[in-house]
Protein backbone atom coordinates (compact mmCIF):
# COMPACT_ATOMS: atom_id res chain seq x y z
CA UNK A 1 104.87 119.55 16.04
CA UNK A 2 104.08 116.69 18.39
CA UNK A 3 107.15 115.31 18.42
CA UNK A 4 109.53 118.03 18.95
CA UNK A 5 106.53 118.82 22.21
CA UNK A 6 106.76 115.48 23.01
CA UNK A 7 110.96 115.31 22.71
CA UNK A 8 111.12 118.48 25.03
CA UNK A 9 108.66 116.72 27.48
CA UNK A 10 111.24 113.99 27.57
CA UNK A 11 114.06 115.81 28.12
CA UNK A 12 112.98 117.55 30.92
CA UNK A 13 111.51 114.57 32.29
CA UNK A 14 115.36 112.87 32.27
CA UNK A 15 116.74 115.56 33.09
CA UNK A 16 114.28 115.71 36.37
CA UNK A 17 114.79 112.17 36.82
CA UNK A 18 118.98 112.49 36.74
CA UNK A 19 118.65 115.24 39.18
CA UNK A 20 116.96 113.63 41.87
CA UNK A 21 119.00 110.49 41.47
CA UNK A 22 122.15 112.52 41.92
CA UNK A 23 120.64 114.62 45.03
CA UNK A 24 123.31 113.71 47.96
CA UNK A 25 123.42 114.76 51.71
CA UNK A 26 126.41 116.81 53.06
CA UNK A 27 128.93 115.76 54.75
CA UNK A 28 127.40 115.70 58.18
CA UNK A 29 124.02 115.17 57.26
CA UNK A 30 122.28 111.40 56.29
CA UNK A 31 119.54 110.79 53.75
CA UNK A 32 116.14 109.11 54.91
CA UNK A 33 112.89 109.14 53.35
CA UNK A 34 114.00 111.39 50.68
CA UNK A 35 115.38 114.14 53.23
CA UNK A 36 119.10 115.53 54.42
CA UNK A 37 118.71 115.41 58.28
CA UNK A 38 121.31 116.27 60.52
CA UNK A 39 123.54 113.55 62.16
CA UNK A 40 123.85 112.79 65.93
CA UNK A 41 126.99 113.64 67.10
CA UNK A 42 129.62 110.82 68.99
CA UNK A 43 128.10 109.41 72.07
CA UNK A 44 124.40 109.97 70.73
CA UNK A 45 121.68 107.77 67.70
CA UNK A 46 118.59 108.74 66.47
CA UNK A 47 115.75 109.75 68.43
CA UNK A 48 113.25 111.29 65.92
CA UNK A 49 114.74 111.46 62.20
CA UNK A 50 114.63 115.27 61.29
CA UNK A 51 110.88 116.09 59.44
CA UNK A 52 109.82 119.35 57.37
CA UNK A 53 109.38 121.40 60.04
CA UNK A 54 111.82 119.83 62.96
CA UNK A 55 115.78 118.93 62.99
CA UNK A 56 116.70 115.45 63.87
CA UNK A 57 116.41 114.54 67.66
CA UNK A 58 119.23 112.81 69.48
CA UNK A 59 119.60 110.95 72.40
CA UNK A 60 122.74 109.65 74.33
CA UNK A 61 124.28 106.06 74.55
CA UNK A 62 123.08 104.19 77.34
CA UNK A 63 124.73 101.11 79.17
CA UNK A 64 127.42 99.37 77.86
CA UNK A 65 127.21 100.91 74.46
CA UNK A 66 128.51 103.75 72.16
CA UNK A 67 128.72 105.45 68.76
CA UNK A 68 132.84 106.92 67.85
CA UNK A 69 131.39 108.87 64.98
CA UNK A 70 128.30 111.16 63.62
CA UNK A 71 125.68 109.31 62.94
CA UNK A 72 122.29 108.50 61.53
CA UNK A 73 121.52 105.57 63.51
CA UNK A 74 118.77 104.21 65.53
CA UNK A 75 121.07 102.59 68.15
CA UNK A 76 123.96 102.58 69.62
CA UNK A 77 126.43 99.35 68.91
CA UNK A 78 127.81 97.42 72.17
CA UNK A 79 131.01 97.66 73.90
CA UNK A 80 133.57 95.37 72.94
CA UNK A 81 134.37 93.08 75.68
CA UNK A 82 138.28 91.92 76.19
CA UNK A 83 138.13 89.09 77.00
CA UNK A 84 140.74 87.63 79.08
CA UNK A 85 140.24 83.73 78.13
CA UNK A 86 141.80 84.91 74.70
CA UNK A 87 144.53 86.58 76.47
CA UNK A 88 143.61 90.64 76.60
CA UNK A 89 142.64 92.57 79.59
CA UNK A 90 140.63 96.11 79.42
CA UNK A 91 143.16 99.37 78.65
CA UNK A 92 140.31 101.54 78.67
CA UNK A 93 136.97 101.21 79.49
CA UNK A 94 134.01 101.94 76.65
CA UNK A 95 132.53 105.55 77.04
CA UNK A 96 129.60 106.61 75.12
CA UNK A 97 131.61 107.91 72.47
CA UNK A 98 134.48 105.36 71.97
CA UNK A 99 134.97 101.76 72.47
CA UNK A 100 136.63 99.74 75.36
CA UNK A 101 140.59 99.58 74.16
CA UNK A 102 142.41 96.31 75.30
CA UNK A 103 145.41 95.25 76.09
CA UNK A 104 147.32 91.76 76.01
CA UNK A 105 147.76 89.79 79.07
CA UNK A 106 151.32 88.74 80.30
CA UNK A 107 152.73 85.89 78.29
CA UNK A 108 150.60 86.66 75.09
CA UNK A 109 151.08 88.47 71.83
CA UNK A 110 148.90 89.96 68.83
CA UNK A 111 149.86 89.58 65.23
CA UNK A 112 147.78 92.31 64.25
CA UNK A 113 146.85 95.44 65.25
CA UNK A 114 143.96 97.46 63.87
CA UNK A 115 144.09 101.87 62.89
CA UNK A 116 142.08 102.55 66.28
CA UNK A 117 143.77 100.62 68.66
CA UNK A 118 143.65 96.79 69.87
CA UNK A 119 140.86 95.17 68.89
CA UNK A 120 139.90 91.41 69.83
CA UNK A 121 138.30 90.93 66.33
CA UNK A 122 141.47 91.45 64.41
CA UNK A 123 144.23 89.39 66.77
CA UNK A 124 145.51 86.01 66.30
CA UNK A 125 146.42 85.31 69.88
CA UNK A 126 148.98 82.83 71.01
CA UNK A 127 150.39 82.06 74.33
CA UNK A 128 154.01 81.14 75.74
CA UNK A 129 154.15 77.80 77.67
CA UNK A 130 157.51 76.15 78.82
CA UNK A 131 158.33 72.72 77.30
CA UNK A 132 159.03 70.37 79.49
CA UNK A 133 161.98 68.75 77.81
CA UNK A 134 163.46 72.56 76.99
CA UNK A 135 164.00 75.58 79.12
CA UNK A 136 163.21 77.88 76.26
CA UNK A 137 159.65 78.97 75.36
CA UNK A 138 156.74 77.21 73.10
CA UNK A 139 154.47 79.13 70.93
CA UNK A 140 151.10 77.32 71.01
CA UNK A 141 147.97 78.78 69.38
């Protein structure tokens, strides 16, 4: 009789166990401590993560910084900066909900090009300079 008491006690035990392994957060929620809170919207991180008896508090970007997409997150990540000593110039600025887009400066070209836009991170930039022996145009890394 023990055993068959003690088999059940298992079971249910596992089965427990698997259940709260398995627990996941919805789609616009993030997991912390245990708990589904709410995430910040675009523009906005973490304040106060969300407790029994409150929703999660959100505050906006500040400065030079900004979050595309909802979040769980305690801050904000900085603007990318284009900077024009590796040939790009600012498209558009950095808002509190998307990053500064930039551009390539006359006489320079990007191999790559990333899903969102130009990003610094992901070119390979190379200017044109004139040879002096040729009137045609020298790619130089």
């Amino acid at each position: 009789m023990w055993h068959s008491d003690f088999k059940v006690t298992v079971t249910i035990s596992l089965v427990i166990i698997y259940c709260s392994l398995s627990h996941s957060c919805g789609h616009e929620e993030y997991e912390i401590d245990g708990k589904c809170c709410t995430m910040c919207k675009p523009g906005t991180h973490v304040y106060k993560h969300c407790t029994e008896r409150n929703t999660t508090s959100c505050i906006q970007c500040t400065g030079k910084t900004f979050i595309d997409e909802p979040n769980g997150l305690p801050k904000c990540r900085p603007c990318s900066v284009c900077d024009s000593g590796l040939g790009l110039n600012t498209n558009t600025e950095c808002t509190f909900s998307s990053d500064t887009l930039c551009g390539i400066l006359d006489q320079h070209f990007c191999t790559e090009q990333s899903k969102k836009g130009l990003h610094h991170e992901n070119w390979h930039i190379y200017t044109w300079k004139k040879s002096a022996h040729n009137s045609g145009m020298l790619i130089q890394e």
